[in-house]
N, C-alpha and C. Protein backbone atom coordinates (compact mmCIF):
# COMPACT_ATOMS: atom_id res chain seq x y z
N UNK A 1 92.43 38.09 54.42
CA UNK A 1 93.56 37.63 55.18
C UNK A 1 94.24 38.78 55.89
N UNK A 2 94.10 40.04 55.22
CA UNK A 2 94.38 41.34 55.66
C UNK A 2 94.02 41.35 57.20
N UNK A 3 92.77 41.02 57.11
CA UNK A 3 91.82 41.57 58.41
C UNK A 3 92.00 40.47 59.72
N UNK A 4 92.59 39.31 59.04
CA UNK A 4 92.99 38.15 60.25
C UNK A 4 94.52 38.03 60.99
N UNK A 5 95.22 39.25 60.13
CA UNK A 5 96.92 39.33 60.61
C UNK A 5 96.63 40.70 61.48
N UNK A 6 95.93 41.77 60.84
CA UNK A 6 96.11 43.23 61.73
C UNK A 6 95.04 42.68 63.24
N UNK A 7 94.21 41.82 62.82
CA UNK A 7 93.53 41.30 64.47
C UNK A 7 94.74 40.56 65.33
N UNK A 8 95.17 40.18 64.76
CA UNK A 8 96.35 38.75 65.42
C UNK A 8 97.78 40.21 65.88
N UNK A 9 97.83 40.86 65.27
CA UNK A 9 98.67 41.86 65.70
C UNK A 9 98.13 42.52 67.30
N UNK A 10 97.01 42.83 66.80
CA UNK A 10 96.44 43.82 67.64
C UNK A 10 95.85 43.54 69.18
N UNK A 11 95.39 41.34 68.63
CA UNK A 11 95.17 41.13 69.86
C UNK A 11 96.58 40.79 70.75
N UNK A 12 97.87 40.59 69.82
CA UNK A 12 99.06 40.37 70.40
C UNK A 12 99.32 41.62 71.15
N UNK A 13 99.61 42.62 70.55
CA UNK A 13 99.98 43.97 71.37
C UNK A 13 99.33 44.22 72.33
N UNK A 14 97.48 44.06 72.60
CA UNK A 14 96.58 44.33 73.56
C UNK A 14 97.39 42.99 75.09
N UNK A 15 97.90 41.95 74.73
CA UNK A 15 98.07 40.89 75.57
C UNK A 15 99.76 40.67 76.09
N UNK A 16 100.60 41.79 75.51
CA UNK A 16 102.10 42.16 75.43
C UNK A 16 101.28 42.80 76.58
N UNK A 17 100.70 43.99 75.99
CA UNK A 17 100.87 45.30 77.05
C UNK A 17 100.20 45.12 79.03
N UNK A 18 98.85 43.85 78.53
CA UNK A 18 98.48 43.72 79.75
C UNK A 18 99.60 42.59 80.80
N UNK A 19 100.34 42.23 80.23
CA UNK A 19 101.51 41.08 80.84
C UNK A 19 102.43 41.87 81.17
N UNK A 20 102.85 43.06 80.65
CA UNK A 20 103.93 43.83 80.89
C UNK A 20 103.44 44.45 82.06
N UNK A 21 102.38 44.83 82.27
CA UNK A 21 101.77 45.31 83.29
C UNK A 21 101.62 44.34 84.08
N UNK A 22 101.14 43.54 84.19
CA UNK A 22 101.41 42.28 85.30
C UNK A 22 102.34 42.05 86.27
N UNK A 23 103.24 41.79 84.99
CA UNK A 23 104.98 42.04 85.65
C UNK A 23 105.35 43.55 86.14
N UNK A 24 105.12 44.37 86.00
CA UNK A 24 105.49 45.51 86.44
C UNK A 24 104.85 45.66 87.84
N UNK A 25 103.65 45.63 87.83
CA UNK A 25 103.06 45.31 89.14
C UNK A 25 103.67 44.51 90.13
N UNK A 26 103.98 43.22 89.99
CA UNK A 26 104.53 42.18 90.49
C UNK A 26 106.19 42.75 90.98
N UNK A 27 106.92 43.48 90.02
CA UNK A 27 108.07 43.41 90.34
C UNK A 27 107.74 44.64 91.08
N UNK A 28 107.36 45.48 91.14
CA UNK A 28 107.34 46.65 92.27
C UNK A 28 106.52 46.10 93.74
N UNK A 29 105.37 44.91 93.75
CA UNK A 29 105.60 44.53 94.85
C UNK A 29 106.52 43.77 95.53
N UNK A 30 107.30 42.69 94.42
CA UNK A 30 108.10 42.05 95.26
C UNK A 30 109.85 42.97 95.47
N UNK A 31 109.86 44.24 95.19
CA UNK A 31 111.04 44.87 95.29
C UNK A 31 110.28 46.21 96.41
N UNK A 32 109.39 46.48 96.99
CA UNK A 32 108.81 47.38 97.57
C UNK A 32 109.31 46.92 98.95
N UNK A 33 110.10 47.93 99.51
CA UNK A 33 110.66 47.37 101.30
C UNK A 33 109.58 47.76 102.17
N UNK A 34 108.91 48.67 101.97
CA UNK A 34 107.20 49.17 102.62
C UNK A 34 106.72 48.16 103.00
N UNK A 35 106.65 46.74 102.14
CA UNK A 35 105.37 46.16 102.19
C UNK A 35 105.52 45.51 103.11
N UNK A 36 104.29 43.94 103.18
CA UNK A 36 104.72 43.21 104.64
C UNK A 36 104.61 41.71 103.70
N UNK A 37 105.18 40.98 104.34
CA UNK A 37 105.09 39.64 103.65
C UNK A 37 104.13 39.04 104.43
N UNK A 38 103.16 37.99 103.81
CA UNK A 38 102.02 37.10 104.06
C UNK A 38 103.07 36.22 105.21
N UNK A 39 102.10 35.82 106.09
CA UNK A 39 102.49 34.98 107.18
C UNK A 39 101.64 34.05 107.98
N UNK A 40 101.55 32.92 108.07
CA UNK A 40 100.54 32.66 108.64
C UNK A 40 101.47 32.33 110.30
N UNK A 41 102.47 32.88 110.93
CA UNK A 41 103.06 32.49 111.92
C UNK A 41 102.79 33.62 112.67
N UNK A 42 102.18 32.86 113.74
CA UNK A 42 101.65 33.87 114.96
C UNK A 42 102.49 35.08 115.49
N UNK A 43 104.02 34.06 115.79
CA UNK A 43 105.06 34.91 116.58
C UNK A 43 105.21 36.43 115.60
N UNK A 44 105.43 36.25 114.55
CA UNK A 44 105.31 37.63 113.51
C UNK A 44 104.27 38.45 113.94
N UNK A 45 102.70 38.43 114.08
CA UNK A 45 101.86 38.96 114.25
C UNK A 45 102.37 39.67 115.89
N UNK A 46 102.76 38.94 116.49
CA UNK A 46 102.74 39.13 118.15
C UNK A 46 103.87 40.23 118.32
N UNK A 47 105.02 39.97 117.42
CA UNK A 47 106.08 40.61 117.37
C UNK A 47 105.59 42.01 116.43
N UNK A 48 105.10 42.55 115.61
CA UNK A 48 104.43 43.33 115.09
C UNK A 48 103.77 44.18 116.20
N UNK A 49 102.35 43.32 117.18
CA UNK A 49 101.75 43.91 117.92
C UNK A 49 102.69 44.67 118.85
N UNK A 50 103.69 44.34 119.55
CA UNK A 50 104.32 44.41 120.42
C UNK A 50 104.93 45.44 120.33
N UNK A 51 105.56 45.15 119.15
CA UNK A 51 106.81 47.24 118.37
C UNK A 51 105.46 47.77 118.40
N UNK A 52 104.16 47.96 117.99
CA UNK A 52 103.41 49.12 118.05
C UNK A 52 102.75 49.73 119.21
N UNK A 53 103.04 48.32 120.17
CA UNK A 53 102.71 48.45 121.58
C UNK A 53 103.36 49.38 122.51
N UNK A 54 104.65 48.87 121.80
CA UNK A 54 105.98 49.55 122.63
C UNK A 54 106.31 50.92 122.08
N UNK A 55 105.69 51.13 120.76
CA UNK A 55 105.58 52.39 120.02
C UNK A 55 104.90 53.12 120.60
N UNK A 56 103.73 52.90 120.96
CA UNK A 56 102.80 53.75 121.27
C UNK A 56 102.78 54.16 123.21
N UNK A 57 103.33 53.09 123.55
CA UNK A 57 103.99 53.45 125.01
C UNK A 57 105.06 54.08 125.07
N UNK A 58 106.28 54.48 123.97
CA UNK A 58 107.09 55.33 124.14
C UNK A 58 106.51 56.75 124.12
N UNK A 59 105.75 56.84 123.29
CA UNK A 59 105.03 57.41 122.60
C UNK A 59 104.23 58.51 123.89
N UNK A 60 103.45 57.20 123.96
CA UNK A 60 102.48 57.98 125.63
C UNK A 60 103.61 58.56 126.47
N UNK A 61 104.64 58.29 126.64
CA UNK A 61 105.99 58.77 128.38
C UNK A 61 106.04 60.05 127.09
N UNK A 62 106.39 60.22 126.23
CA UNK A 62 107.20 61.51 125.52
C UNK A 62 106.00 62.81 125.52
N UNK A 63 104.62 62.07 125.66
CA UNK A 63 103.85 63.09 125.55
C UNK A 63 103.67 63.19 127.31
N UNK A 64 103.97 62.45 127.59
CA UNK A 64 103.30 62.76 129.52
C UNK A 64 104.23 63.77 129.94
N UNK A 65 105.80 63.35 129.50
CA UNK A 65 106.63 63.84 129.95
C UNK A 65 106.66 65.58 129.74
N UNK A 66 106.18 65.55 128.14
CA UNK A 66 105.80 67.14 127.57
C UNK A 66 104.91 67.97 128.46
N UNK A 67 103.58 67.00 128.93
CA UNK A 67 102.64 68.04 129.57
C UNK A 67 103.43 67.95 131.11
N UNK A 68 103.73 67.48 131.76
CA UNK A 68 104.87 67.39 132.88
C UNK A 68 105.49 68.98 132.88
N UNK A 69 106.17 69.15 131.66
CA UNK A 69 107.29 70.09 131.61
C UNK A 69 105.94 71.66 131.35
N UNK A 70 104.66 71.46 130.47
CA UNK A 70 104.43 72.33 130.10
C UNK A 70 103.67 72.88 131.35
N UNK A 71 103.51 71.78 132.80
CA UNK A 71 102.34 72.09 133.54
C UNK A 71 103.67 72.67 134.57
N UNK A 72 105.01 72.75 134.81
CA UNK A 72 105.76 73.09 135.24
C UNK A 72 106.32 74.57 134.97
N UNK A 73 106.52 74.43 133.74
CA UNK A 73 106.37 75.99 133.32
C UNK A 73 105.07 76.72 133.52
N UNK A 74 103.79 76.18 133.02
CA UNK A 74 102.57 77.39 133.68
C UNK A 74 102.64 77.41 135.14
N UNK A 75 103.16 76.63 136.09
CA UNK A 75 103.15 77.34 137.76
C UNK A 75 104.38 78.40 137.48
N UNK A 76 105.36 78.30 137.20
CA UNK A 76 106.36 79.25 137.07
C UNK A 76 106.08 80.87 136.55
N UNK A 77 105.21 80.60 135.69
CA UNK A 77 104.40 81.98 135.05
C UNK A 77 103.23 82.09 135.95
N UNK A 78 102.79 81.50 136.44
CA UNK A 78 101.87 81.71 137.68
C UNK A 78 102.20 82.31 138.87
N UNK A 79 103.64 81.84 139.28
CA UNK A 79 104.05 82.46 140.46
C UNK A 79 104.73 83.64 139.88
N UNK A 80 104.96 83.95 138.61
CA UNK A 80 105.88 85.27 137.99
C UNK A 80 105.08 86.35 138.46
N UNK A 81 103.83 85.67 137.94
CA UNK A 81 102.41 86.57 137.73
C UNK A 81 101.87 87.49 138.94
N UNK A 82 101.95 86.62 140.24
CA UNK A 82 101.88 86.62 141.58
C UNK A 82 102.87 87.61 141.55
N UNK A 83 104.28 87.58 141.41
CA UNK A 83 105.73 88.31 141.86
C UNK A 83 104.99 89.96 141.44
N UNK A 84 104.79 89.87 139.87
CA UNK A 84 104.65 90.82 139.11
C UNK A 84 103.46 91.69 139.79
N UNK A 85 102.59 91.30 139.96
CA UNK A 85 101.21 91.80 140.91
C UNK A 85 101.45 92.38 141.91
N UNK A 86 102.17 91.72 142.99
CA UNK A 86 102.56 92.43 144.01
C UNK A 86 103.63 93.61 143.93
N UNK A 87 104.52 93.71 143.29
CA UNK A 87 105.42 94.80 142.84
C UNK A 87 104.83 95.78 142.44
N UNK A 88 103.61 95.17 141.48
CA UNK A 88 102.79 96.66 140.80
C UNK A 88 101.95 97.04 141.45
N UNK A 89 101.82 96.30 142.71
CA UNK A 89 100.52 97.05 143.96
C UNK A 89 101.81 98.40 144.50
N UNK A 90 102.99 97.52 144.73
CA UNK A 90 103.88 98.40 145.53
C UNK A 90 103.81 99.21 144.98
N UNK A 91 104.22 99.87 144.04
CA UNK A 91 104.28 100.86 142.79
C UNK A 91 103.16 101.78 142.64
N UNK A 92 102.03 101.39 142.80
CA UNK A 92 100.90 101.98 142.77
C UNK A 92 100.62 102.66 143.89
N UNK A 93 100.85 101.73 145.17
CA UNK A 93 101.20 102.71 146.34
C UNK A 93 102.19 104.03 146.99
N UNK A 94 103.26 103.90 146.06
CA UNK A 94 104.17 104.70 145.97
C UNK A 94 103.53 105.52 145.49
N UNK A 95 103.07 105.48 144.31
CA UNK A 95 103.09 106.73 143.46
C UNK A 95 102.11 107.62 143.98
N UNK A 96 100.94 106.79 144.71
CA UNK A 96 99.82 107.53 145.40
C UNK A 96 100.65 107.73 146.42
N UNK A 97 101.84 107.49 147.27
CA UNK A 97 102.09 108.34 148.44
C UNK A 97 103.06 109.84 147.94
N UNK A 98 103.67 109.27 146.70
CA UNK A 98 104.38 110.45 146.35
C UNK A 98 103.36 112.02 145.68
N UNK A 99 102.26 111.55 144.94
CA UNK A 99 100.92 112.31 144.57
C UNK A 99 100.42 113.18 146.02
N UNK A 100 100.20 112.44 147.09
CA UNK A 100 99.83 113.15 148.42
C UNK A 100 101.54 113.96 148.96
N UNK A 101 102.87 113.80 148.60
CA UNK A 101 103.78 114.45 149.15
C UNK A 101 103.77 115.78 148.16
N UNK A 102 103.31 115.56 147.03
CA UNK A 102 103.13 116.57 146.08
C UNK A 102 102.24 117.73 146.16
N UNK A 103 101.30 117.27 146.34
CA UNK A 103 99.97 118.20 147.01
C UNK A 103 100.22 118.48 148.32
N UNK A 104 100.76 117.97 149.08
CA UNK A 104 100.83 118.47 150.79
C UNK A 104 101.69 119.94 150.27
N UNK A 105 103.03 119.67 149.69
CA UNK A 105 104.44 120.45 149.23
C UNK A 105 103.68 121.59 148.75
N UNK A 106 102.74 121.48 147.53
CA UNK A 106 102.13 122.63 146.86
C UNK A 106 100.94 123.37 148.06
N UNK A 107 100.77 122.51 148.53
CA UNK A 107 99.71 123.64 149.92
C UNK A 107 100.57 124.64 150.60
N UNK A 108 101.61 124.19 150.89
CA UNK A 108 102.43 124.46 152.26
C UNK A 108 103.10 125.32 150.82
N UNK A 109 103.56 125.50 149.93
CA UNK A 109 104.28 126.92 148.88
C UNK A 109 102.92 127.89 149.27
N UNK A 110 101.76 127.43 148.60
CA UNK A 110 100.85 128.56 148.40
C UNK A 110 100.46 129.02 149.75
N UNK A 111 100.25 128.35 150.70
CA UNK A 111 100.13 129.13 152.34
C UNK A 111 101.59 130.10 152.02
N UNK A 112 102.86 129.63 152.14
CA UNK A 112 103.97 130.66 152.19
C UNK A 112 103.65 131.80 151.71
N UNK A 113 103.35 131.70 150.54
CA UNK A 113 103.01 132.61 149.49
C UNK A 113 102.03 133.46 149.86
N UNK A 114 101.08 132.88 150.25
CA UNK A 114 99.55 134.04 150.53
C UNK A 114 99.89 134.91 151.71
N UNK A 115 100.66 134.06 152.64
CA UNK A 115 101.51 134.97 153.87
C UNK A 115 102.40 135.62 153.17
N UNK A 116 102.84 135.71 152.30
CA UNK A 116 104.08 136.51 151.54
C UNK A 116 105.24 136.25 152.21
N UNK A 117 105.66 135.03 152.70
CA UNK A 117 106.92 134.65 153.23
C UNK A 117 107.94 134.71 152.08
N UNK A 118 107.01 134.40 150.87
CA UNK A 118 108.34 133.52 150.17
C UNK A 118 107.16 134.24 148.52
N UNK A 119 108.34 134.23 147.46
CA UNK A 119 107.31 134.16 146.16
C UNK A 119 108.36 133.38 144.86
N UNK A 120 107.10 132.64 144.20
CA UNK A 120 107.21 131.82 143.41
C UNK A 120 107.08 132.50 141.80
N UNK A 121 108.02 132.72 140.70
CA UNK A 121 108.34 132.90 139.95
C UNK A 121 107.68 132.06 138.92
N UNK A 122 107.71 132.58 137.95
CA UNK A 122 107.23 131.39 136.61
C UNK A 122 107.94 130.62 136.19
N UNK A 123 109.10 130.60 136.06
CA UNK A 123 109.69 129.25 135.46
C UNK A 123 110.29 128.95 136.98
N UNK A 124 109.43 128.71 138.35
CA UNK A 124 109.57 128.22 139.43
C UNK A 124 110.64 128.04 140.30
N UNK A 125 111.37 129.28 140.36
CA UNK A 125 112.53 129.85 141.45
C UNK A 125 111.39 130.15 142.23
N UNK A 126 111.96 129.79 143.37
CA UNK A 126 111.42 130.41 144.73
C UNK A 126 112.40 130.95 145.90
N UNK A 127 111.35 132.25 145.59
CA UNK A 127 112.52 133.55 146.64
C UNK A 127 111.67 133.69 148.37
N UNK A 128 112.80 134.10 149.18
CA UNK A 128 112.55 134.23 150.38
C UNK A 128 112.38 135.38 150.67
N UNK A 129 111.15 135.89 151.33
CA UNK A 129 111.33 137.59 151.63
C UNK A 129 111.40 138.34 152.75
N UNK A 130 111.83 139.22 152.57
CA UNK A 130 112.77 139.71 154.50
C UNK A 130 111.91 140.51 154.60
């Protein structure tokens, strides 16, 4: 009789625990705001389609609008690029005209010099000679 009460226990507790679980299941779906409720009414489905429709068309303008702005900014760095290029041609030309005023300047000392008009010092005073 031992062995027919600890079964009757055991199959009770095994059939507590799977019902408790039942219900636990049950009450977390019917308290879950996530979920969606069964419907067999079209307008729900249509109205569903429609927010994801309208989702995904907001959706598309926010990204058009992004590459819009990002294809607006790369001409802007494009034409910087352009600005920047031409300034550094200028620059480059300078410096090669100032390189040739440099070397002309140092010909025209050392002609002075070899004529002995004039003489050039080491820490680069330059004297005039009578």
């Amino acid at each position: 009789m031992k062995k027919s009460v600890v079964a009757m226990l055991v199959a009770f507790l095994i059939t507590s625990c799977v019902a408790v679980s039942i219900f636990a299941v049950g009450g977390a779906a019917l308290f879950n705001k996530n979920g969606t409720v069964a419907s067999n009414a079209r307008s729900q489905i249509t109205t569903v389609s429609d927010s994801n429709s309208a989702s995904q068309t907001d959706q598309t303008a926010q990204l058009q609008g992004l590459i819009a702005q990002y294809q607006d900014r790369e001409k802007q760095y494009q034409q910087r690029e352009q600005e920047l290029q031409q300034q550094l041609a200028q620059a480059n030309a300078q410096v090669q005209s100032d390189q040739e005023l440099i070397q002309q300047t140092r010909s025209l000392l050392s002609a002075l010099q070899q004529r002995g008009l004039i003489r050039v010092t080491s820490d680069g005073r330059i004297f005039i000679n009578q």
